[in-house]
Structures are given as structure tokens and as C-alpha cells.
N, C-alpha and C. Protein backbone atom coordinates (compact mmCIF):
# COMPACT_ATOMS: atom_id res chain seq x y z
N UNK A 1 220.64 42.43 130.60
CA UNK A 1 219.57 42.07 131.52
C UNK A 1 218.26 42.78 131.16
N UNK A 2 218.37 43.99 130.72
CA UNK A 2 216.98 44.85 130.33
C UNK A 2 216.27 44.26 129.16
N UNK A 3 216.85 43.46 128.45
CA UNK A 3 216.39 42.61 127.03
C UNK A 3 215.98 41.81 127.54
N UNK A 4 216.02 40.88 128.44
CA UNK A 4 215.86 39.96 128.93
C UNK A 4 214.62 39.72 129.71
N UNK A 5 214.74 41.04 130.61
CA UNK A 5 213.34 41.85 131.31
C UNK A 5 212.05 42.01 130.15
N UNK A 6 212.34 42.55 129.28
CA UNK A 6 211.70 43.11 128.14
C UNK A 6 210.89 41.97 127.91
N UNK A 7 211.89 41.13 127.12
CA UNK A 7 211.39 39.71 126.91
C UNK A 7 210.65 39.00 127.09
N UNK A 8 210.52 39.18 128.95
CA UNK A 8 210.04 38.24 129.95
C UNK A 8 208.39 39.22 129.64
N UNK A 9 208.15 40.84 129.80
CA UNK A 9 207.39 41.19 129.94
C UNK A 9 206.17 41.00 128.65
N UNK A 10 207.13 40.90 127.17
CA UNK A 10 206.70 40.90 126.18
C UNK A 10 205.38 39.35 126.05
N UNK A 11 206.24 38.42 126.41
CA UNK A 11 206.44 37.05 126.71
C UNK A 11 204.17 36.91 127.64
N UNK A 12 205.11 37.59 128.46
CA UNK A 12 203.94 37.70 129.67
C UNK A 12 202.52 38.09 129.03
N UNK A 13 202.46 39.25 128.44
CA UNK A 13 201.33 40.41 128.02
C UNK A 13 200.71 39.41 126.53
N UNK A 14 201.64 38.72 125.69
CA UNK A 14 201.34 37.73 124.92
C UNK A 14 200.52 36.59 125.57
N UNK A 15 201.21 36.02 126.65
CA UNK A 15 200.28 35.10 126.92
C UNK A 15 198.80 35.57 127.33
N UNK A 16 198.73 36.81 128.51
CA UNK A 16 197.52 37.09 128.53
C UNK A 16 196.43 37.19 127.21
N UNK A 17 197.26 37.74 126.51
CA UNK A 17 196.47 37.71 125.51
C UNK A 17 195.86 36.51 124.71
N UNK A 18 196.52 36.21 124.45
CA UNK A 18 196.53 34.31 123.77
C UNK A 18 195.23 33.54 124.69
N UNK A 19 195.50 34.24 125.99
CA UNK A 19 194.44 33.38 127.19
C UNK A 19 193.36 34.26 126.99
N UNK A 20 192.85 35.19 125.98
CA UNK A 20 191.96 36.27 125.90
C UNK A 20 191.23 37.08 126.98
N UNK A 21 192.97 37.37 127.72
CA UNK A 21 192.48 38.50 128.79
C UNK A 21 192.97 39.79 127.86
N UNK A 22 191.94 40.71 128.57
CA UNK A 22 191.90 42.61 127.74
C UNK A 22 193.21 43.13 127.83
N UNK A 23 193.97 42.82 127.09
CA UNK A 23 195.04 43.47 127.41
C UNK A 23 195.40 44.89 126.01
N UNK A 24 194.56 45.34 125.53
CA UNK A 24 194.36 46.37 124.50
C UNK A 24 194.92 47.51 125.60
N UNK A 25 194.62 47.89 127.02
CA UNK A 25 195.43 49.01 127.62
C UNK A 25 197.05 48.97 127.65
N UNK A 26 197.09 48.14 128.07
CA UNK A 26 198.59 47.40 128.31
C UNK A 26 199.37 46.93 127.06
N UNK A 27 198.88 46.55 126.06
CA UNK A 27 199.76 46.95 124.84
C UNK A 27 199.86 48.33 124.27
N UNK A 28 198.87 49.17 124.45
CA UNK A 28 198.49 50.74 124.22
C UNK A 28 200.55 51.26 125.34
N UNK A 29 200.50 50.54 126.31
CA UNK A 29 201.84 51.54 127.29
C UNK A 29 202.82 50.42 127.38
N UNK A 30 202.54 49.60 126.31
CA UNK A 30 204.09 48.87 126.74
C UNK A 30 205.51 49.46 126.06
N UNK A 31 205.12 50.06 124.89
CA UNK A 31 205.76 50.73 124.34
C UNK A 31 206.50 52.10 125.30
N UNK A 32 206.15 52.35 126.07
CA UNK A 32 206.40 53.39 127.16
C UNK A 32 206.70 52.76 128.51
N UNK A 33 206.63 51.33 128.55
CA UNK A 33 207.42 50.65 129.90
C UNK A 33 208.46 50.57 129.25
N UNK A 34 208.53 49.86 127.92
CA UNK A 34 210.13 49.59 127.59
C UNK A 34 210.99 51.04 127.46
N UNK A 35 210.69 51.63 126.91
CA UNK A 35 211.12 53.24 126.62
C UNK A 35 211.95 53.25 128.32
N UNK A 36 211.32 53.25 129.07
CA UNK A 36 211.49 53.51 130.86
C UNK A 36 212.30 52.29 131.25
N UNK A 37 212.41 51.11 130.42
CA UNK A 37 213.53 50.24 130.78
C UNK A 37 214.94 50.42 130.50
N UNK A 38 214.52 50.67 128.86
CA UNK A 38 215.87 51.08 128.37
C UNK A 38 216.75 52.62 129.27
N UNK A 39 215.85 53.74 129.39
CA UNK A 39 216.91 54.65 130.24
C UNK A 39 216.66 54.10 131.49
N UNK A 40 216.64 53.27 132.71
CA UNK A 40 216.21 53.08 133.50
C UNK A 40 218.35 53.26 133.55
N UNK A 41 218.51 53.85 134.73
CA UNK A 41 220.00 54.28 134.82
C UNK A 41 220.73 53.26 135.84
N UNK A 42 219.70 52.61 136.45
CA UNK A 42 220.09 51.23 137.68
C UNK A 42 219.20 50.83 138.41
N UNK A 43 219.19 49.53 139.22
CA UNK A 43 218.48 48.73 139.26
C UNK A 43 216.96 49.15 140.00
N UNK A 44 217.26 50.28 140.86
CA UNK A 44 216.37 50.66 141.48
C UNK A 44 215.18 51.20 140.66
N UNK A 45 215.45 52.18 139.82
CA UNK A 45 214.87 53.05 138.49
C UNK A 45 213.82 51.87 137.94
N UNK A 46 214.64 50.59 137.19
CA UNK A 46 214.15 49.73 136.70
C UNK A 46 213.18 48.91 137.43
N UNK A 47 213.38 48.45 138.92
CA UNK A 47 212.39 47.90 140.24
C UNK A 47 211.14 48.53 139.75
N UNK A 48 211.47 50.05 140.03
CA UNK A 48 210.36 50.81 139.60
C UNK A 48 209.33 50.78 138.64
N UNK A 49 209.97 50.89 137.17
CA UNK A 49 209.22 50.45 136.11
C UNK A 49 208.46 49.08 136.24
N UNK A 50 209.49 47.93 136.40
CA UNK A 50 208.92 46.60 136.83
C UNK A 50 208.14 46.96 137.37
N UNK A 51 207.74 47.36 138.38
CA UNK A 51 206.84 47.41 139.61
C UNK A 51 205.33 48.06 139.02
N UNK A 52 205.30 49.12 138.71
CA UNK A 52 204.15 49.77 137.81
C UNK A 52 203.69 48.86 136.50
N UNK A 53 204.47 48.37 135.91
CA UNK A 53 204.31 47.18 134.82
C UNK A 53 203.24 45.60 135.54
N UNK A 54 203.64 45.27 136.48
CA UNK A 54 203.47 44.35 136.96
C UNK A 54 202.02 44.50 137.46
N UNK A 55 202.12 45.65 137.86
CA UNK A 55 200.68 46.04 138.75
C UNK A 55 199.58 46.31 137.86
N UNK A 56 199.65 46.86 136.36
CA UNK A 56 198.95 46.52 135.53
C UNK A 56 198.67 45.14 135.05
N UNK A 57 199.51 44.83 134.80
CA UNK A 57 199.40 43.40 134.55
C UNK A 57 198.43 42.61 135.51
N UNK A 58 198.36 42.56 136.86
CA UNK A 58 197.89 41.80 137.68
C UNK A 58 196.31 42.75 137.99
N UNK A 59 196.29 43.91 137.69
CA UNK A 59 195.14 44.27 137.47
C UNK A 59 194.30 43.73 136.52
N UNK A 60 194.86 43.74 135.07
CA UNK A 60 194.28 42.89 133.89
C UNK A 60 194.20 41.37 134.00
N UNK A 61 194.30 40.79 134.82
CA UNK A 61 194.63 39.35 135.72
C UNK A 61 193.10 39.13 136.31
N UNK A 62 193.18 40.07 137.07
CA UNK A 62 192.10 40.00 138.58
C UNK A 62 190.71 40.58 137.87
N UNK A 63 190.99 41.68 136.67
CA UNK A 63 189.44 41.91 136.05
C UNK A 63 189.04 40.86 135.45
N UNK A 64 189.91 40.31 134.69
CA UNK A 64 189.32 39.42 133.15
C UNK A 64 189.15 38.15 133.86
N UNK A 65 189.33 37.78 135.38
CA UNK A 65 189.17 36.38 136.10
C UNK A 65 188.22 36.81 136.57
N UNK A 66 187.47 38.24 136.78
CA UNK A 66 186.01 38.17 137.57
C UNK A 66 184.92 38.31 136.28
N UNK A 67 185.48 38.87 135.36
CA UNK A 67 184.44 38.59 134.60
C UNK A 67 184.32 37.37 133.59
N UNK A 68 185.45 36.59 133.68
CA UNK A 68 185.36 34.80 133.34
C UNK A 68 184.35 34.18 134.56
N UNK A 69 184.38 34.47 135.66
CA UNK A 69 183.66 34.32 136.40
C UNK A 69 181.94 34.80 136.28
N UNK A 70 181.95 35.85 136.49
CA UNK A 70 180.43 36.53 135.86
C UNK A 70 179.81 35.65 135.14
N UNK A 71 180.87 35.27 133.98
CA UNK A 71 179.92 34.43 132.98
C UNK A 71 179.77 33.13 133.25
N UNK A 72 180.78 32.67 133.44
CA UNK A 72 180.40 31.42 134.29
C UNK A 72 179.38 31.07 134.78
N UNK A 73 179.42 32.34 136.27
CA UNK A 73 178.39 31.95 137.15
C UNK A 73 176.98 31.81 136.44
N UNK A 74 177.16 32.81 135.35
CA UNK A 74 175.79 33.23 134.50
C UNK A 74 175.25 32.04 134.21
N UNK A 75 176.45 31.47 133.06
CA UNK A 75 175.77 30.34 132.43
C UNK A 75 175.14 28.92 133.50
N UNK A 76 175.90 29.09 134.85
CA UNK A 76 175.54 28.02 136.01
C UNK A 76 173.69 28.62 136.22
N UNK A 77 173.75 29.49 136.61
CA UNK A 77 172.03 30.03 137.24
C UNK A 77 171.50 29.40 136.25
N UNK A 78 171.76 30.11 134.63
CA UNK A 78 170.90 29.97 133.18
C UNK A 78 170.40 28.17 133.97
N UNK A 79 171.62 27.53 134.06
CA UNK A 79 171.31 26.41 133.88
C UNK A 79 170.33 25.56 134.74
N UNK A 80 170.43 25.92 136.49
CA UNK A 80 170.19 25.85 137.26
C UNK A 80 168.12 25.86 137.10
N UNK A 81 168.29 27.36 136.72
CA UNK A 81 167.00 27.96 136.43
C UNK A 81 166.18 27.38 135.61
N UNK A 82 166.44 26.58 133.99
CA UNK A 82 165.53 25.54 133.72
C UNK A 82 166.22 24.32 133.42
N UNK A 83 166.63 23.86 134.65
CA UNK A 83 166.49 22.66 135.11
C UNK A 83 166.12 21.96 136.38
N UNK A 84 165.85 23.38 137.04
CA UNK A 84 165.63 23.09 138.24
C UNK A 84 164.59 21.76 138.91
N UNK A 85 163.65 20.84 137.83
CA UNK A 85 162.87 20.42 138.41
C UNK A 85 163.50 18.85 138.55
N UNK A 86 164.83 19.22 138.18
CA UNK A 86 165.27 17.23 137.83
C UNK A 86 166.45 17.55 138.97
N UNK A 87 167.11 16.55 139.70
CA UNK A 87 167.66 16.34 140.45
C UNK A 87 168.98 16.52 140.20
N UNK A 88 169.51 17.39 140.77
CA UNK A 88 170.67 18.75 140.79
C UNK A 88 171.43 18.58 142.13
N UNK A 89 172.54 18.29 141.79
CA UNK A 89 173.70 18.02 143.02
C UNK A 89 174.98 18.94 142.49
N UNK A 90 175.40 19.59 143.50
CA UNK A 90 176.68 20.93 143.28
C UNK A 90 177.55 19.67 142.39
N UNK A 91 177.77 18.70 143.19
CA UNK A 91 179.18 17.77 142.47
C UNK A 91 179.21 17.78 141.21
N UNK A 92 177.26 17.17 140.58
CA UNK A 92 177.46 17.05 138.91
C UNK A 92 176.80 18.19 138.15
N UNK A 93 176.89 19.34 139.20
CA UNK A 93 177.00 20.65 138.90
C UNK A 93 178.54 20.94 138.04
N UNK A 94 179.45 20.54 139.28
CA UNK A 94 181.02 21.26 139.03
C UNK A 94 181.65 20.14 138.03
N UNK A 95 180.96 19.19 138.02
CA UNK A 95 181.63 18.10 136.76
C UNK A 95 181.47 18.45 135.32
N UNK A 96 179.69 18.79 135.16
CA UNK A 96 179.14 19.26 133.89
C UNK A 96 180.05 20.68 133.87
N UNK A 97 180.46 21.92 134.57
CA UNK A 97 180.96 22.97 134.15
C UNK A 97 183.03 22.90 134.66
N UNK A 98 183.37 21.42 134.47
CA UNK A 98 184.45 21.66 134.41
C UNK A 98 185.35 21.91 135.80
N UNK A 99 184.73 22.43 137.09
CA UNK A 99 185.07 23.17 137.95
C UNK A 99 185.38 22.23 139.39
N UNK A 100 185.96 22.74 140.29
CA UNK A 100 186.57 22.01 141.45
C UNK A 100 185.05 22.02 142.70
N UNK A 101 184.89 21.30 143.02
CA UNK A 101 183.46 21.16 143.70
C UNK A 101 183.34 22.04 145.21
N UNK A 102 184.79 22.25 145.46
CA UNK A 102 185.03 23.05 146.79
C UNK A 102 184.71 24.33 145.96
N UNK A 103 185.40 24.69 144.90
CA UNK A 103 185.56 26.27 144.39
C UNK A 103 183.77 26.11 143.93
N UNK A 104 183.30 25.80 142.97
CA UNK A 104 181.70 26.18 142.86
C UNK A 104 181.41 26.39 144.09
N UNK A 105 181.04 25.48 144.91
CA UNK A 105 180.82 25.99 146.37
C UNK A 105 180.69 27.32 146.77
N UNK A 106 182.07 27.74 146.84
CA UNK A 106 182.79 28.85 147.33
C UNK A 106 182.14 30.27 146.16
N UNK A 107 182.34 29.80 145.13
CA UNK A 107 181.80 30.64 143.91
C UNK A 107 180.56 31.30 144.32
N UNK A 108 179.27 30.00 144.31
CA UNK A 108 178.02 30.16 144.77
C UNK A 108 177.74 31.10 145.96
N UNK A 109 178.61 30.48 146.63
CA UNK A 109 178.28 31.81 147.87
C UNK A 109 178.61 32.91 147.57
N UNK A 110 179.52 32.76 146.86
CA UNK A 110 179.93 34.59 146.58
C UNK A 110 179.35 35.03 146.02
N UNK A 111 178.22 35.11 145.11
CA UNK A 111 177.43 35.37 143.90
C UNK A 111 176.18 35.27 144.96
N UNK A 112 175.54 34.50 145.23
CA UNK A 112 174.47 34.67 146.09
C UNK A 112 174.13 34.84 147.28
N UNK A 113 175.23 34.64 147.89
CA UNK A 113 175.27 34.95 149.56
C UNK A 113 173.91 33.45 150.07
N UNK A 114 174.38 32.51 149.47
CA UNK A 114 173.53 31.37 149.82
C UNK A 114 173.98 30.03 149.75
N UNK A 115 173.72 29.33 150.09
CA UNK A 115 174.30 27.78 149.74
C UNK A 115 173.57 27.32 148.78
N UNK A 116 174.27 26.48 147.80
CA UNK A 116 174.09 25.99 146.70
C UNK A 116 172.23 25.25 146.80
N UNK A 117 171.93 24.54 147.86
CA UNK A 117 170.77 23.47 147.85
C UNK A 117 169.48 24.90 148.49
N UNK A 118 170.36 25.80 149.42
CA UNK A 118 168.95 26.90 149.52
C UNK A 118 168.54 27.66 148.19
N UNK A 119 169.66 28.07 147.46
CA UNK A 119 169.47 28.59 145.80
C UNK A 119 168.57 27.47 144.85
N UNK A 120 168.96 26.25 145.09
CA UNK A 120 168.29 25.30 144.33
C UNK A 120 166.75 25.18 144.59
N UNK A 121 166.77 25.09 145.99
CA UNK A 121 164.97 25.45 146.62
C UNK A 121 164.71 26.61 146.05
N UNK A 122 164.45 27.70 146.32
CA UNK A 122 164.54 29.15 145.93
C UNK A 122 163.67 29.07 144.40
N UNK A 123 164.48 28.54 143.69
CA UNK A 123 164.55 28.26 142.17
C UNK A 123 163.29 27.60 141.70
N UNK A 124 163.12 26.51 142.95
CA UNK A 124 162.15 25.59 142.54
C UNK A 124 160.36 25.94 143.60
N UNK A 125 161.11 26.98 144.21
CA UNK A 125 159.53 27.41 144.91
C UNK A 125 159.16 28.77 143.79
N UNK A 126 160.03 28.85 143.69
CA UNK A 126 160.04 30.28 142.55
C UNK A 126 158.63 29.92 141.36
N UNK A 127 159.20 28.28 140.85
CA UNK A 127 158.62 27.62 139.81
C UNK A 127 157.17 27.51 140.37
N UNK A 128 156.73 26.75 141.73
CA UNK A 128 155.95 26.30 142.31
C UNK A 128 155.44 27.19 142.17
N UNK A 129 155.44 28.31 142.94
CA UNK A 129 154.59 29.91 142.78
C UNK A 129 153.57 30.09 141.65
N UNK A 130 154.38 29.92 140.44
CA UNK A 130 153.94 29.77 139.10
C UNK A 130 153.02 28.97 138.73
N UNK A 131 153.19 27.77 138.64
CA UNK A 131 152.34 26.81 139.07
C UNK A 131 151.57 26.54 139.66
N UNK A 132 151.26 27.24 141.34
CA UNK A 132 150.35 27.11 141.71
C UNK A 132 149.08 28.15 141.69
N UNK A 133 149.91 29.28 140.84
CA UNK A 133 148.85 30.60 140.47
C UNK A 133 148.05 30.14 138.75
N UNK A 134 148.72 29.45 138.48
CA UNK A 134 148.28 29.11 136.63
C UNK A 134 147.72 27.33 136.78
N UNK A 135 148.24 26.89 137.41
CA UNK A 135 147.21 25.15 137.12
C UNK A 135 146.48 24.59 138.19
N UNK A 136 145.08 23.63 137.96
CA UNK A 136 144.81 23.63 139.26
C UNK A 136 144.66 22.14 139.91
N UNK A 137 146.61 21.83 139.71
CA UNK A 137 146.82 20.33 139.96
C UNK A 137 146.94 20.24 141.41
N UNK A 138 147.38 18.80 141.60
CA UNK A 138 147.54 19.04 143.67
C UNK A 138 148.97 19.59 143.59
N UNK A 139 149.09 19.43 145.06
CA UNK A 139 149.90 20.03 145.61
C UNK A 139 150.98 19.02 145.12
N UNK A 140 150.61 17.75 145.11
CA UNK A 140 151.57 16.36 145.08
C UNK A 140 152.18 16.34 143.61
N UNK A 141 151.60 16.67 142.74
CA UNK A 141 151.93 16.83 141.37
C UNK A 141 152.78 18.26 140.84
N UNK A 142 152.45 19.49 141.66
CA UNK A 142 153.39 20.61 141.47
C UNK A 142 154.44 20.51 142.43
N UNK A 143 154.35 19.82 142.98
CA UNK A 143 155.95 19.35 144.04
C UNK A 143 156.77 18.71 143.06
N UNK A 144 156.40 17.66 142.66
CA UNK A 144 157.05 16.88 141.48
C UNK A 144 157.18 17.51 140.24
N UNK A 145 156.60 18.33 139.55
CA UNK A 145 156.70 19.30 138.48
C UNK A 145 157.94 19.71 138.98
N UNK A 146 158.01 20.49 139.96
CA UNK A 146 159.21 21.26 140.49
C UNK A 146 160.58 20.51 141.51
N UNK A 147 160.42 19.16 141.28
CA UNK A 147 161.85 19.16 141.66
C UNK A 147 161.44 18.34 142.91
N UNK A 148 160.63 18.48 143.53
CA UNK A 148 160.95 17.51 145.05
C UNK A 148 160.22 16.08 144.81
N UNK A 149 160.85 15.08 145.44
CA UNK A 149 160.56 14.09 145.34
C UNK A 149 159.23 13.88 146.73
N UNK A 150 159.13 14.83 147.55
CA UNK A 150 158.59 14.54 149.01
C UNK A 150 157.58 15.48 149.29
N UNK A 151 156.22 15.54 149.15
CA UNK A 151 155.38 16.57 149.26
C UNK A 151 155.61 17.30 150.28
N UNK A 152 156.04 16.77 151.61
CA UNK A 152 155.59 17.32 152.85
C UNK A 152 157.00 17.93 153.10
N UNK A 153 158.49 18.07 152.19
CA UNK A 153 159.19 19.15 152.25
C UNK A 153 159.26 19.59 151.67
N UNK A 154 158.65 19.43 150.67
CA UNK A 154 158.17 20.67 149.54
C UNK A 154 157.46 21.75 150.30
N UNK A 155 156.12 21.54 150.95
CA UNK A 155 155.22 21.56 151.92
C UNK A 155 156.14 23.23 152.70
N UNK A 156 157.35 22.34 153.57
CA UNK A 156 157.87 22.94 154.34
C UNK A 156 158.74 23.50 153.78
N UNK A 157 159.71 23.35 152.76
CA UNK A 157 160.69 24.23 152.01
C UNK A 157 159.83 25.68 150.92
N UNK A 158 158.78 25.21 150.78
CA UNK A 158 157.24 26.54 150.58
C UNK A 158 157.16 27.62 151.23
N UNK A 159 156.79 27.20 152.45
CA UNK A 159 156.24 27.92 153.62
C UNK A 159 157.73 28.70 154.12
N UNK A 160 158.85 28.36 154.45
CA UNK A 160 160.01 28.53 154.41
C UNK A 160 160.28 29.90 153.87
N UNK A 161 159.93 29.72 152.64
CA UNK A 161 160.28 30.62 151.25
C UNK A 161 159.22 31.82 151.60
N UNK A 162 158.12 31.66 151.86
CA UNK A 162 156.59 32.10 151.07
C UNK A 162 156.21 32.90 152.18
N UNK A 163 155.87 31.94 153.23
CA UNK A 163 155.30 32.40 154.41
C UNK A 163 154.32 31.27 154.73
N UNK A 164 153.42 30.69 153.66
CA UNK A 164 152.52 30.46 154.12
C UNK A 164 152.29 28.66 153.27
N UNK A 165 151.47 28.32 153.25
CA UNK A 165 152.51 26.69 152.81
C UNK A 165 151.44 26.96 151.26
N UNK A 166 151.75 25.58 150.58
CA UNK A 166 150.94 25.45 148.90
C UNK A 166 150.04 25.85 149.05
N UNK A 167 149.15 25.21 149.70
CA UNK A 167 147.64 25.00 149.70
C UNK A 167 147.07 26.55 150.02
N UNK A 168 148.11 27.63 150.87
CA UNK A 168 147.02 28.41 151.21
C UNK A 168 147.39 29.33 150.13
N UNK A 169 148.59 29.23 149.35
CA UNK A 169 148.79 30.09 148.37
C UNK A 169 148.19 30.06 147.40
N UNK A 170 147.75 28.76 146.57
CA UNK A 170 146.79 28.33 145.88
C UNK A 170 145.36 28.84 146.35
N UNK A 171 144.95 29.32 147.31
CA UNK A 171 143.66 29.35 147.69
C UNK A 171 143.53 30.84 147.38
N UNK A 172 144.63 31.27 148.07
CA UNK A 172 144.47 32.66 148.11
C UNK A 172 144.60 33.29 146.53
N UNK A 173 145.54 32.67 145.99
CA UNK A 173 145.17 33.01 144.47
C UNK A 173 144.34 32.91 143.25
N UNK A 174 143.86 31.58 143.75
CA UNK A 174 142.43 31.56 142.95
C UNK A 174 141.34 32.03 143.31
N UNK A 175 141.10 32.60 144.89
CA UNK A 175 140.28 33.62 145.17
C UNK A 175 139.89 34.58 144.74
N UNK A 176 141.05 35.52 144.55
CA UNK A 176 141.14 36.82 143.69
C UNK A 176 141.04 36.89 141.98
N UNK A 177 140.79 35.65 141.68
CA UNK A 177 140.23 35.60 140.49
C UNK A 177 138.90 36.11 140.10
């Protein structure tokens, strides 16, 4: 049965690996779980080892899935961020990156503490800002530069963000010129 155990663990720490989770600690002491299998004197002894084995294992599980995540999320913002001015829906968000449209969701919030369409505004008043300190188009044309199809919630998704709506931010910034 301890070969068998072995096996199963050997088996296990391979696949992580193969799935290119860090498992360089955990091959560093497997050599010293099995050591602790083989004298393990009965079943309890062995529970034991299992048990400390396992818990590494599921540690190296839960890191290398948050930082598959990290990057993920990374490459989602990267993407988010210049593309923000073309029309962006979570669904063919989670289609283009592969992902379940409930879990991005869920992802998003966890990473920003925001919903996906307030991050998307955010992104695109961010742009506007920019725009309305460097060109001196209307308001109707840096709405559309940035993503909204509708001046007057652009208007209000601005002011929202800003404090104060396009027009007076534009004013106030080319003032101080």
C-alpha cells in the first residue's frame, strides 16, 4: 500500500508540474515524505505524513492559481485599457480570454472591487481627461474618441467620475494655460 501511496503522490507532484505549477519546493522534500512513508510503522504515522504532504501540495495549488490569475487579470486590464474606446461587453470579454462569464465577473470584482461596466467607464473618462486637457475638439467628438456612443452620458458618466462635467473641465484646463 505505501508504493502505491508513493505512486499516487509521485503521479500528483508530476502533474503539477507538467501543468507548470512551482513545484521546485516540493520536489526539494519529496524525497523526505517518502523516507517518512516507508518507516511510517501504521496507518496513523502514515495519515500523518499524507496529511503534511497534501497540505503542501494544495498550498502549491492555491499560489500558482492566484498568480495564473494575476496574469490573467493583467493581460484583461492591458486589454481593456487600449481598447477601451470600441464597444466592450464582459461576455466577449470572457469569450476572447477563454473564461466562464459568471467567473470574469466574479474575477473583476475581486481585482477591483468594481463592476466590470463601472471599470470600463473609469477607463474611458480616464482617456477623456486626456483628451480634454491636450485637444480642443467638442465634447461630442471626445465622447466618441472614448467609447460612448451618447454625449449626454458621457456628460453624466464624467461628472460621476470627475466632479464636474466635460465642458467645465476643459475650461478649467485651458485656463491655466
Amino acid at each position: 500500500m505505501k508504493k502505491q501511496v508513493e505512486n499516487a503522490i509521485y503521479r500528483l507532484i508530476q502533474t503539477l508540474a507538467d501543468a507548470s505549477f512551482p513545484t521546485d519546493e516540493i520536489n526539494s522534500k519529496k524525497v523526505m515524505y517518502f523516507k517518512k512513508m516507508d518507516v511510517s510503522a501504521d496507518c496513523n504515522s502514515l495519515r500523518q505524513v499524507l496529511s503534511e504532504t497534501f497540505a503542501e501540495l494544495e498550498d502549491i495549488v492555491r499560489k500558482g492559481t492566484q498568480e495564473r490569475e494575476g496574469n490573467l487579470f493583467y493581460k484583461i486590464e492591458e486589454y481593456i485599457r487600449l481598447n477601451c474606446e470600441q464597444e466592450l461587453k464582459l461576455y466577449d470579454l470572457a469569450k476572447q480570454f477563454h473564461l466562464n462569464y459568471t467567473y470574469l465577473s466574479t474575477l473583476f470584482y475581486q481585482n477591483t472591487e468594481e463592476h466590470f461596466s463601472d471599470y470600463l467607464n473609469r477607463m474611458r473618462v480616464e482617456k477623456a481627461k486626456g483628451l480634454l486637457r491636450t485637444e480642443n475638439n467638442s465634447i461630442q467628438c471626445i465622447s466618441e474618441k472614448c467609447g460612448f456612443i451618447n454625449q449626454g452620458y458621457f456628460s453624466k458618466i464624467f461628472k460621476k467620475f470627475t466632479g464636474c462635467s466635460p465642458k467645465e473641465y476643459q475650461k478649467l484646463y485651458h485656463k491655466s494655460r
